[in-house]
PDB file of N, CA and C in Angstrom:
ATOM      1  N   UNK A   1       0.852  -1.164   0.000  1.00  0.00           N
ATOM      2  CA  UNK A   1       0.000   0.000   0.000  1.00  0.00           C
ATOM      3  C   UNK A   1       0.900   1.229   0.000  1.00  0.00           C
ATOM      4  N   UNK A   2       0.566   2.134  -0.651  1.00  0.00           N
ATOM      5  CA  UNK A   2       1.231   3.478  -1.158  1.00  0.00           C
ATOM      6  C   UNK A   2       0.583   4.797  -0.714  1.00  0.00           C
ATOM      7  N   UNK A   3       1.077   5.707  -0.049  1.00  0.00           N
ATOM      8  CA  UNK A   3       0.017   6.850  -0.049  1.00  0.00           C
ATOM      9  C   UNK A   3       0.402   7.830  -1.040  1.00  0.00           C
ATOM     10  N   UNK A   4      -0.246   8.532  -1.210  1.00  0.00           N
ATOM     11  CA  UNK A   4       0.030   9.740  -2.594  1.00  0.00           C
ATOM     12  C   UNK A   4      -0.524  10.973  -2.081  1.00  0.00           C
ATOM     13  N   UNK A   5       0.035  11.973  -2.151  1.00  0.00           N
ATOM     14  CA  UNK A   5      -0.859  13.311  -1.792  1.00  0.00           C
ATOM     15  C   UNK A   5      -0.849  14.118  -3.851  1.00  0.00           C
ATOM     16  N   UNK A   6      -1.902  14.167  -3.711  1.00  0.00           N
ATOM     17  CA  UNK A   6      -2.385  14.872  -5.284  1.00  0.00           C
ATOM     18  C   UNK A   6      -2.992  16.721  -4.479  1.00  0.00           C
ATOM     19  N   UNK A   7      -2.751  17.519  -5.909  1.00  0.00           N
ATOM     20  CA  UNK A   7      -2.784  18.858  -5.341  1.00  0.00           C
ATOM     21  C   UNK A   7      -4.729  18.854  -6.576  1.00  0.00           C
ATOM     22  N   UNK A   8      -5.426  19.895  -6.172  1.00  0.00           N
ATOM     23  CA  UNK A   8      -6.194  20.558  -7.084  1.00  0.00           C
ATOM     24  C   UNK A   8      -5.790  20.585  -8.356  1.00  0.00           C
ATOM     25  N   UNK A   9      -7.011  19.940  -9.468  1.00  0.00           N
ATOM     26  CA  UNK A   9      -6.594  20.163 -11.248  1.00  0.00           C
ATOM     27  C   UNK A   9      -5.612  18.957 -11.537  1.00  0.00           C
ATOM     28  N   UNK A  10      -4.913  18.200 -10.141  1.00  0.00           N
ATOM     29  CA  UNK A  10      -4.177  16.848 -11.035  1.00  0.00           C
ATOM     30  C   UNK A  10      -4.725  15.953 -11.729  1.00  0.00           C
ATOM     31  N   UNK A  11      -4.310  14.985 -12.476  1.00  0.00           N
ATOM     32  CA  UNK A  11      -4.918  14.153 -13.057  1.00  0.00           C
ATOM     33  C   UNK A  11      -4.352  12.722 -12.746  1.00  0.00           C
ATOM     34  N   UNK A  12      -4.675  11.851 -12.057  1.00  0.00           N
ATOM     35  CA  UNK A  12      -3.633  10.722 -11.643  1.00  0.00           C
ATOM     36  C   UNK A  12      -3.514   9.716 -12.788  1.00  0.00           C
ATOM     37  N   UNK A  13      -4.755   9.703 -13.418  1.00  0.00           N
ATOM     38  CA  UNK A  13      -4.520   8.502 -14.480  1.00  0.00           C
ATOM     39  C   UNK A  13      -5.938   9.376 -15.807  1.00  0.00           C
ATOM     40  N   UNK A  14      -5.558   8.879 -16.612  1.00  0.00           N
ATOM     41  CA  UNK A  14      -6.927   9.429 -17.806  1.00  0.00           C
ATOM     42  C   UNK A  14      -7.084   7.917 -18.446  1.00  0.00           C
ATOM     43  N   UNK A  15      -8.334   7.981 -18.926  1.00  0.00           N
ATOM     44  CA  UNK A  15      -9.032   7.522 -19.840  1.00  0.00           C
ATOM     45  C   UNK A  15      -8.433   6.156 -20.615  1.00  0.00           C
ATOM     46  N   UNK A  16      -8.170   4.842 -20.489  1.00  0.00           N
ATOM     47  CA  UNK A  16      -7.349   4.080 -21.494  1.00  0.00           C
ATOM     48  C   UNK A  16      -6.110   3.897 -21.167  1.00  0.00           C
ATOM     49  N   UNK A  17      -5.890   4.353 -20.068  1.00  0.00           N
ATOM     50  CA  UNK A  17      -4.291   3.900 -19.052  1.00  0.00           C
ATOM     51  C   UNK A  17      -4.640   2.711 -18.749  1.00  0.00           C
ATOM     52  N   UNK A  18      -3.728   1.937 -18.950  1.00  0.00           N
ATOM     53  CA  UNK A  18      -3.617   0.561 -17.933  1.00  0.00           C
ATOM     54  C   UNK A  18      -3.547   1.173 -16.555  1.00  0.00           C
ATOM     55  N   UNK A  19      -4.300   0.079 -15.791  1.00  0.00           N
ATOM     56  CA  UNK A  19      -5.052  -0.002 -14.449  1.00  0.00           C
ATOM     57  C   UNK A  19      -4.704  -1.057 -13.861  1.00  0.00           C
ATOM     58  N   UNK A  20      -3.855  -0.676 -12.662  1.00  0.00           N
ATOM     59  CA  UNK A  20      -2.761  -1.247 -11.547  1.00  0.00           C
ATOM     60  C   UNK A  20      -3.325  -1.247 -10.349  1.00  0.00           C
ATOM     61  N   UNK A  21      -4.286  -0.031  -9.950  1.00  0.00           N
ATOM     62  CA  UNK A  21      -4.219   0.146  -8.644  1.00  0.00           C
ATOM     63  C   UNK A  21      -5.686   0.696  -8.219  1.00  0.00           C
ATOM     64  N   UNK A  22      -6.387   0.253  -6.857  1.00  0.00           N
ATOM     65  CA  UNK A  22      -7.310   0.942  -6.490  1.00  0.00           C
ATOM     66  C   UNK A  22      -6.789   2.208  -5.608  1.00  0.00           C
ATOM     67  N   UNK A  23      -8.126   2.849  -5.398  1.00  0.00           N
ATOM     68  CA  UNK A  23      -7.467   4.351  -5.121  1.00  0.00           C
ATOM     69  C   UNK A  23      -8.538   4.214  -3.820  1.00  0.00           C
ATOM     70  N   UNK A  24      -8.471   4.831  -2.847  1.00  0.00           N
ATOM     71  CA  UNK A  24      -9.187   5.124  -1.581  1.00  0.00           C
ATOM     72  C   UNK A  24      -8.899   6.490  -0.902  1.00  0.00           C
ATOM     73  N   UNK A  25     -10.088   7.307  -1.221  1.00  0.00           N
ATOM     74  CA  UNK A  25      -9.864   8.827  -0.859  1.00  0.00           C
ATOM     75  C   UNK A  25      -9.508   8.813   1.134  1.00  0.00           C
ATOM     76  N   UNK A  26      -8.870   9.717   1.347  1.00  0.00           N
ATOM     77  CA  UNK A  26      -8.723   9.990   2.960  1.00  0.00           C
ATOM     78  C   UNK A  26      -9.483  11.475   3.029  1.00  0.00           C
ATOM     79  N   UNK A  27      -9.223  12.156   2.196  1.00  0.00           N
ATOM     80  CA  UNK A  27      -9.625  13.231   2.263  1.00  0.00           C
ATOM     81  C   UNK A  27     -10.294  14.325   0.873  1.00  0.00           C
ATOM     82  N   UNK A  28     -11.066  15.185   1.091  1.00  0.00           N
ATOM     83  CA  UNK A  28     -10.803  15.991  -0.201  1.00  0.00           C
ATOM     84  C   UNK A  28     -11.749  15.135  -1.025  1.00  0.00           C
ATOM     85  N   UNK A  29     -11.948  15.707  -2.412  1.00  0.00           N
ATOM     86  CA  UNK A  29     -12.966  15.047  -2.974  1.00  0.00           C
ATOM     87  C   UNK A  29     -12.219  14.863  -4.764  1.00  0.00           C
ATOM     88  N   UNK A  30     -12.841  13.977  -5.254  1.00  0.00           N
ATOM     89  CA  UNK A  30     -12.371  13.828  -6.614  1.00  0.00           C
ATOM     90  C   UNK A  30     -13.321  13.640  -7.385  1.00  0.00           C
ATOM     91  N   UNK A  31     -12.720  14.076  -9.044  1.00  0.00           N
ATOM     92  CA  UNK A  31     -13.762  13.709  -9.943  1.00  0.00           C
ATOM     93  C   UNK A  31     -13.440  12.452 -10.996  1.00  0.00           C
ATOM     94  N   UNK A  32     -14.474  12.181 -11.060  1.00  0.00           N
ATOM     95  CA  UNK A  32     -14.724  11.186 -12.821  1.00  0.00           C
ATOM     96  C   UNK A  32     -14.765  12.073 -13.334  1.00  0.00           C
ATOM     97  N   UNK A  33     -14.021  11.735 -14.580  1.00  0.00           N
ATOM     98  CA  UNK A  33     -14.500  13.326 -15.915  1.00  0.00           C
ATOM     99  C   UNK A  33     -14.597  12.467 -17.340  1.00  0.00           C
ATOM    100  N   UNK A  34     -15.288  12.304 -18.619  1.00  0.00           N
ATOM    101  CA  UNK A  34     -14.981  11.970 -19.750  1.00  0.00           C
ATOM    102  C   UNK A  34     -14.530  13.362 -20.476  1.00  0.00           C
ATOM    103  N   UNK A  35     -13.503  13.306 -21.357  1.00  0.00           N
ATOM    104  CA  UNK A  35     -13.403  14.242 -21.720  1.00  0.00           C
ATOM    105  C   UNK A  35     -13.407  13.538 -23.558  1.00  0.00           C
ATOM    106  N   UNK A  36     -14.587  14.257 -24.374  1.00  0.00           N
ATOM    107  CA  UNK A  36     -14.612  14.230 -25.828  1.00  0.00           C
ATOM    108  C   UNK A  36     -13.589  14.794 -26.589  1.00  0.00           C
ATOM    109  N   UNK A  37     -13.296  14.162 -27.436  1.00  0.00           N
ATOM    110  CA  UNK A  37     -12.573  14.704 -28.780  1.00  0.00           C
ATOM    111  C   UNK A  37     -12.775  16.340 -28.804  1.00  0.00           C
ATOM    112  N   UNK A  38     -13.749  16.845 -29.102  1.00  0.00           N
ATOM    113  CA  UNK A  38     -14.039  18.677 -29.269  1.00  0.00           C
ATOM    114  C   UNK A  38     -13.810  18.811 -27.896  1.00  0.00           C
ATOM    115  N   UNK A  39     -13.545  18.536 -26.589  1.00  0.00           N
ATOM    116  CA  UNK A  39     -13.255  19.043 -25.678  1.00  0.00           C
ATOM    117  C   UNK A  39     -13.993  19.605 -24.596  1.00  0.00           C
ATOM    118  N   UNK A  40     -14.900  19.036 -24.806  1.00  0.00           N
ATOM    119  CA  UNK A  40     -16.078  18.889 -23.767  1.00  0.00           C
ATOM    120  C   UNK A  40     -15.634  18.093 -22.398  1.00  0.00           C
ATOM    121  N   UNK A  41     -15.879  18.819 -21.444  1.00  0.00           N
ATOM    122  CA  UNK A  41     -15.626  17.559 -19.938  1.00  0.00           C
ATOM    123  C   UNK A  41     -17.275  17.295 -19.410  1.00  0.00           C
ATOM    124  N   UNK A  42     -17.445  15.853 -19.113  1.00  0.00           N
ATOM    125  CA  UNK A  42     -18.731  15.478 -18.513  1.00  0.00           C
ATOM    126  C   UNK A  42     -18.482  15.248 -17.229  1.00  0.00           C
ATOM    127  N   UNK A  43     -19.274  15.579 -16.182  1.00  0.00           N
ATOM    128  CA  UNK A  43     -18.231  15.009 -15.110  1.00  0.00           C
ATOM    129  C   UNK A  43     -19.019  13.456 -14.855  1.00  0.00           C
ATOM    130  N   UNK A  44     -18.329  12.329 -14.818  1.00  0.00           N
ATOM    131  CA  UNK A  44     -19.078  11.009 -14.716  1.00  0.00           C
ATOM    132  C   UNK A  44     -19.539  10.862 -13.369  1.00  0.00           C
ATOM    133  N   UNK A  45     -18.904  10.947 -12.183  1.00  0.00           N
ATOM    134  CA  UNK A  45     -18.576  10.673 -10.724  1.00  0.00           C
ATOM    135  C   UNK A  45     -18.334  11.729  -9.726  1.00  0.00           C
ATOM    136  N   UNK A  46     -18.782  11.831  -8.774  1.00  0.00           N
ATOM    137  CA  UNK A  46     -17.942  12.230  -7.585  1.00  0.00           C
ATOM    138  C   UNK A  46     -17.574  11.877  -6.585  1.00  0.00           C
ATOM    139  N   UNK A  47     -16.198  11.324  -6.106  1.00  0.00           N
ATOM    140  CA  UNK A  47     -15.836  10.986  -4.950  1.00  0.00           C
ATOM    141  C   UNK A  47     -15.161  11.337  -3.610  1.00  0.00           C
ATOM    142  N   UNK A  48     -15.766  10.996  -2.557  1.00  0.00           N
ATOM    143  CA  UNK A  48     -15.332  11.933  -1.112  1.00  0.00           C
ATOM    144  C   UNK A  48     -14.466  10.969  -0.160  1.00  0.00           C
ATOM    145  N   UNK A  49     -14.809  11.095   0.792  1.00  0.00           N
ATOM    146  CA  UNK A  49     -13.620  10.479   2.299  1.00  0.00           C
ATOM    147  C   UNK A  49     -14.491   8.920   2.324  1.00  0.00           C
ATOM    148  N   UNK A  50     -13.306   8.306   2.354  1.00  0.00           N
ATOM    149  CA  UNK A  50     -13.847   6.955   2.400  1.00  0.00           C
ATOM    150  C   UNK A  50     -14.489   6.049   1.362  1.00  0.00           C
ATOM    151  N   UNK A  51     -14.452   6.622   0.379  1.00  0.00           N
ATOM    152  CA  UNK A  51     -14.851   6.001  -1.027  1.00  0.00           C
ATOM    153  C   UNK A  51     -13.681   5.995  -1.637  1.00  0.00           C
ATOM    154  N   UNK A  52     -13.745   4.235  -2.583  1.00  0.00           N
ATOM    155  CA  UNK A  52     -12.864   3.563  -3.130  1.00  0.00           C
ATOM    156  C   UNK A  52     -13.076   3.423  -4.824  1.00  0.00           C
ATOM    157  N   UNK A  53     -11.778   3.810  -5.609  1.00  0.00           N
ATOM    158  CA  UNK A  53     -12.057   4.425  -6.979  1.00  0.00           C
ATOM    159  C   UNK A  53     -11.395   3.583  -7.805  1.00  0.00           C
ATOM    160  N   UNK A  54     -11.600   2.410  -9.129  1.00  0.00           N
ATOM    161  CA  UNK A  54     -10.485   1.727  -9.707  1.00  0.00           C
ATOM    162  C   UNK A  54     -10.540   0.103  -9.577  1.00  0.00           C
ATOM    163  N   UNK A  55     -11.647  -0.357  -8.743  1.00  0.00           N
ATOM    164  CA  UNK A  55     -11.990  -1.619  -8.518  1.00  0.00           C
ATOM    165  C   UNK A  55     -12.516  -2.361  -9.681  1.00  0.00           C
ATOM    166  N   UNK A  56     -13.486  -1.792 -10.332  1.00  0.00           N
ATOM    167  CA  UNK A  56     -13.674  -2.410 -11.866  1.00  0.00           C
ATOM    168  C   UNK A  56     -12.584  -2.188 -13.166  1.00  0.00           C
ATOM    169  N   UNK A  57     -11.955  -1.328 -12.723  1.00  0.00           N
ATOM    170  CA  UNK A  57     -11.087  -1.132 -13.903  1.00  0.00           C
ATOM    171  C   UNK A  57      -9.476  -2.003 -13.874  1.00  0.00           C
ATOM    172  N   UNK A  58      -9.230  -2.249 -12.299  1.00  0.00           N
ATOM    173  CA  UNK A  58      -8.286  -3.251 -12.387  1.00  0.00           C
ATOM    174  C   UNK A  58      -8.757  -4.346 -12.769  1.00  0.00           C
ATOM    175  N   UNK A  59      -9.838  -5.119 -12.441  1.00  0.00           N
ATOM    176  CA  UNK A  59     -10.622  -6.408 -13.255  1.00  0.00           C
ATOM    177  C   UNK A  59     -10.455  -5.993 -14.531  1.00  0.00           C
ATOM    178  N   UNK A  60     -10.813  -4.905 -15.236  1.00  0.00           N
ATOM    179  CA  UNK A  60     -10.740  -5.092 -16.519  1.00  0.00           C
ATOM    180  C   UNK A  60      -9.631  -4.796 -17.617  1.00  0.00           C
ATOM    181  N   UNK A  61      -8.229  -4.358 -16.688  1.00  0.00           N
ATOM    182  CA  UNK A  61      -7.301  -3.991 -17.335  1.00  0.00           C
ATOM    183  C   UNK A  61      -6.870  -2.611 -18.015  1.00  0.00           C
ATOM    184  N   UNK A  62      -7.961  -1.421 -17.992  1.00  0.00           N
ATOM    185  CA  UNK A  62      -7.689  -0.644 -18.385  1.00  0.00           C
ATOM    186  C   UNK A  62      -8.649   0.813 -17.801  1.00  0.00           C
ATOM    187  N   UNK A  63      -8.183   1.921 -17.640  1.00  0.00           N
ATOM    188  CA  UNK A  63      -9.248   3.154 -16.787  1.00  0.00           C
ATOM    189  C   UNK A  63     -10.292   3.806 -17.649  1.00  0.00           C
ATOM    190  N   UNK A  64     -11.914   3.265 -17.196  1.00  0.00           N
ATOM    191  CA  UNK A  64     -12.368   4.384 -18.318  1.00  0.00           C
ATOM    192  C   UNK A  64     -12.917   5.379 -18.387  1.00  0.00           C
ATOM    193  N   UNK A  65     -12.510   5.963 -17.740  1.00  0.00           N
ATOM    194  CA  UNK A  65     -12.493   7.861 -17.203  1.00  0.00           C
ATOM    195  C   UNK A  65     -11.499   8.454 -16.930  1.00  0.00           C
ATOM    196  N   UNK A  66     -11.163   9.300 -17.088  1.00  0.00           N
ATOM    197  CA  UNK A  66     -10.076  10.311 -16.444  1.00  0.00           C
ATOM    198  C   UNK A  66     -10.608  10.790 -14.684  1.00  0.00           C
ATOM    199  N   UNK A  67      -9.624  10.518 -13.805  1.00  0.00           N
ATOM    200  CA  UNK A  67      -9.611  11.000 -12.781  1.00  0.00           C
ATOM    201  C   UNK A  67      -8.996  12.491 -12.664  1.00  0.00           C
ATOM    202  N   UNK A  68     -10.050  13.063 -11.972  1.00  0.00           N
ATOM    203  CA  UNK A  68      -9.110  14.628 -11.984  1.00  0.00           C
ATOM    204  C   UNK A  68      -9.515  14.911 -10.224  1.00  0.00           C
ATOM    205  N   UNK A  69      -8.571  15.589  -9.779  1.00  0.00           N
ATOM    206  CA  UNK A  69      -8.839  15.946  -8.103  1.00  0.00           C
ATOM    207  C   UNK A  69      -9.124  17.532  -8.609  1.00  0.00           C
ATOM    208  N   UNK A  70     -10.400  17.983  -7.509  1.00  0.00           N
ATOM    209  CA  UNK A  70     -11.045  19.209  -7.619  1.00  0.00           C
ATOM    210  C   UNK A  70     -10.787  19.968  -6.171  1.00  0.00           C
ATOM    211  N   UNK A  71     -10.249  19.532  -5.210  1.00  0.00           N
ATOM    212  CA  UNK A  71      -9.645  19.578  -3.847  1.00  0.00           C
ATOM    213  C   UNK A  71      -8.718  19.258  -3.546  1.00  0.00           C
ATOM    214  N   UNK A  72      -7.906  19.344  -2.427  1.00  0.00           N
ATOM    215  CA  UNK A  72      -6.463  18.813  -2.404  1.00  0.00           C
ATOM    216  C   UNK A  72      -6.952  17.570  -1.606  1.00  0.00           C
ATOM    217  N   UNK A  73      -6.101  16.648  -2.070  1.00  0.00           N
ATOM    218  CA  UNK A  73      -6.862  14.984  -1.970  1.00  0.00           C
ATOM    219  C   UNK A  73      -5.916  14.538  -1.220  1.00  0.00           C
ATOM    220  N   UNK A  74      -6.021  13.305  -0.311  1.00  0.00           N
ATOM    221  CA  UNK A  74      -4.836  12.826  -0.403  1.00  0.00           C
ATOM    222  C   UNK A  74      -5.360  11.049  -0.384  1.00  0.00           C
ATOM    223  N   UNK A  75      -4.958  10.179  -0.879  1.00  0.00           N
ATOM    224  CA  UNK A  75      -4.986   8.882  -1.322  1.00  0.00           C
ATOM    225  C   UNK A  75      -4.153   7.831  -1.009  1.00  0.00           C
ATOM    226  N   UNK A  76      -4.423   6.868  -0.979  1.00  0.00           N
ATOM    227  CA  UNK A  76      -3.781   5.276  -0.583  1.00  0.00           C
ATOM    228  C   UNK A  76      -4.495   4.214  -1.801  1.00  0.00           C
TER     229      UNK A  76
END
């Protein structure tokens, strides 16, 4: 287990990254985002303290959203 501190506007992984790791917020809140070709952001998700992010996507080998932190986060 790893902890990570991420700042506001990071992006830890996007869209079609191979997927290694679940993520478990401690603090701070994060987003799901799809982001389109023309450059549109949707936001898919929002996640807070104690919610766990990346569990289906390690089963499936690959991320399919972009994670972006909208708070200063910090993660395990």
């Amino acid at each position: 287990m790893d902890w990570m501190q991420v700042n506001a506007g990071q992006v830890l992984f996007r869209k079609g990254d191979p997927s290694d790791s679940i993520y478990i917020v401690l603090s701070g809140r994060v987003r799901a985002i799809n982001e389109s070709a023309d450059g549109t952001i949707d936001i898919i998700a929002e996640y807070g303290q104690g919610q766990s992010i990346g569990e289906l996507e390690v089963i499936s080998t690959y991320y399919s959203v972009t994670l972006n932190f909208n708070l200063f986060t910090l993660c395990f």
